[in-house]
Protein backbone atom coordinates (compact mmCIF):
# COMPACT_ATOMS: atom_id res chain seq x y z
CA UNK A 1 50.40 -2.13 4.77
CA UNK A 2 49.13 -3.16 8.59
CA UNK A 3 45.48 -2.17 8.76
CA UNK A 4 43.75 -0.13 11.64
CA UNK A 5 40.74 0.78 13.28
CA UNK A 6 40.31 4.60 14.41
CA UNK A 7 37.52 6.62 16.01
CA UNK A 8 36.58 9.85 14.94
CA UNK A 9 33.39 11.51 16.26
CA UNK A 10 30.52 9.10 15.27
CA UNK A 11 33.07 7.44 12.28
CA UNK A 12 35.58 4.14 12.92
CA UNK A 13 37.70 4.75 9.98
CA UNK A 14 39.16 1.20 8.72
CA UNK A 15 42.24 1.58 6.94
CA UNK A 16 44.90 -0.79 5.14
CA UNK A 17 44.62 -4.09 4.68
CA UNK A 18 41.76 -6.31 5.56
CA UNK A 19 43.36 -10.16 6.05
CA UNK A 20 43.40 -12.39 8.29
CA UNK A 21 47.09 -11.52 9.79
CA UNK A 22 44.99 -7.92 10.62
CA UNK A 23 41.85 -9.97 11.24
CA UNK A 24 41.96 -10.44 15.01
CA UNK A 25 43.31 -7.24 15.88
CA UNK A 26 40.86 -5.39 14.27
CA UNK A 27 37.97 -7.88 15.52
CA UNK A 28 38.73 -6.93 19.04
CA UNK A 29 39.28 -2.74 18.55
CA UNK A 30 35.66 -2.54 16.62
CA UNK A 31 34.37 -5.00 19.55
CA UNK A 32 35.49 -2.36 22.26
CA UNK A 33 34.95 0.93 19.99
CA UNK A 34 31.27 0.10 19.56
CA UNK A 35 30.96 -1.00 22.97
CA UNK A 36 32.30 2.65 24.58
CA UNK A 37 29.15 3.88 22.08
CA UNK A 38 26.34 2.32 23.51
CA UNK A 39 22.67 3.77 22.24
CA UNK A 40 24.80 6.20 19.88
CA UNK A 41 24.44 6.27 15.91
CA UNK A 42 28.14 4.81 14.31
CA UNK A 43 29.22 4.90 10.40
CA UNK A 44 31.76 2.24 9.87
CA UNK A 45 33.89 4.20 6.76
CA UNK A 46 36.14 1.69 4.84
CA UNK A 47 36.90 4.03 2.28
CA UNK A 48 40.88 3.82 3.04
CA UNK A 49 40.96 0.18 3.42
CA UNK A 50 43.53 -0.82 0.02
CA UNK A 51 42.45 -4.22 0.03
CA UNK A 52 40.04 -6.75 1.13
CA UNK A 53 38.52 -10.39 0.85
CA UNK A 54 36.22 -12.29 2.93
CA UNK A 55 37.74 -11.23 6.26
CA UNK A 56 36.94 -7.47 5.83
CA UNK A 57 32.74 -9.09 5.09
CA UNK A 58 33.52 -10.98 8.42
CA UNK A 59 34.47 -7.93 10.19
CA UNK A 60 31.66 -6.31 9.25
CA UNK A 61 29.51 -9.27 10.03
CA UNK A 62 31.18 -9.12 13.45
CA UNK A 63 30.85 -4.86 13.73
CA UNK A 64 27.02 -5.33 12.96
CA UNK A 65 26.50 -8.12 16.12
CA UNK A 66 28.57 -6.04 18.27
CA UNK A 67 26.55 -2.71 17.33
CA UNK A 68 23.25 -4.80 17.73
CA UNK A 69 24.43 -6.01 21.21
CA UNK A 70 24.65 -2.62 22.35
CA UNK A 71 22.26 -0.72 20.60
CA UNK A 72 24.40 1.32 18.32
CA UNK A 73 22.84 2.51 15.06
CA UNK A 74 25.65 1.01 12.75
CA UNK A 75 26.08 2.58 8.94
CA UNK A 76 28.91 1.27 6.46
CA UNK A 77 30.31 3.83 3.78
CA UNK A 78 32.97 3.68 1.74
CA UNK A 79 32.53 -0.12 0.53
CA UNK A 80 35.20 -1.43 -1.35
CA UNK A 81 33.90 -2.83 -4.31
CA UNK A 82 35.55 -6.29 -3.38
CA UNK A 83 33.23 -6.67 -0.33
CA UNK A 84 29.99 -5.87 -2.52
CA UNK A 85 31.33 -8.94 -4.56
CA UNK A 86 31.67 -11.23 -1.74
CA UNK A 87 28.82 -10.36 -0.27
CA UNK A 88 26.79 -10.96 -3.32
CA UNK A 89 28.33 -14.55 -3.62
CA UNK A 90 27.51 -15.14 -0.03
CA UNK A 91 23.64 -13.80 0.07
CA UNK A 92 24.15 -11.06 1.73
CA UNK A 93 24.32 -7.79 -0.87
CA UNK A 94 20.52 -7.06 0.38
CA UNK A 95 22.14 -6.83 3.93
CA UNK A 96 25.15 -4.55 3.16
CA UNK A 97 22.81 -2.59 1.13
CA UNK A 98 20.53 -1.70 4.39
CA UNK A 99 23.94 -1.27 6.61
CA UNK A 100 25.42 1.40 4.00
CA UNK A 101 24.85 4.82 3.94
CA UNK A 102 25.26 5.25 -0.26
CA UNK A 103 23.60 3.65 -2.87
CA UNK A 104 25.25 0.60 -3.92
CA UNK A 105 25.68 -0.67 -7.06
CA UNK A 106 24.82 -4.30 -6.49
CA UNK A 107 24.20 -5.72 -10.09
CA UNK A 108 25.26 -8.67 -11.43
CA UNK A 109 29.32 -9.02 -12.84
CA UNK A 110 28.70 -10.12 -16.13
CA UNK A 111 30.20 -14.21 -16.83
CA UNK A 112 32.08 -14.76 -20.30
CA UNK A 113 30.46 -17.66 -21.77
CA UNK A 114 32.35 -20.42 -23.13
């Protein structure tokens, strides 16, 4: 499934895949998107996205400078629970918690011990 970027009111809807064949595609529509929304408030809503790994956190990463460049009040909603992982393992869960508009559930996976 190709992935895609949509606007709808004061929502970008993400949907598909987040990879990095979709990567720079997507990059560039959020850059523009946010940039037509200057001084407006934006949710980011991933909740169709079907998969994602550490280019969908990079996106976001990349959504957030864009929406700080030009002013826009950026929310996230509809996290898949993949990104709350990666962020976690990259230091950044107390971030993603700010930028969403839900209550995340940020604890701790479990580890089997040996």
């Amino acid at each position: 499934m190709s992935a895609s970027v949509q606007r709808d009111g004061q929502y970008l809807r993400l949907a598909g895949d987040l990879d990095f064949a979709s990567a720079g595609a997507l990059r560039e529509q959020l850059t523009v998107l946010i940039a037509g929304c200057a001084g407006q408030a934006l949710t980011l809503d991933l909740s169709a996205v079907s998969r994602s790994n550490s280019v969908g956190l990079s996106l976001l990463l990349c959504a957030a400078r864009s929406a700080d460049e030009h002013k826009v009040d950026l929310r996230a909603a509809g996290l898949p629970s993949g990104m709350l992982s990666m962020a976690r393992v990259c230091g950044l869960d107390n971030w993603l918690q700010q930028l969403s508009v839900e209550p995340l559930d940020l604890k701790e996976t479990p580890h089997a011990t040996p």
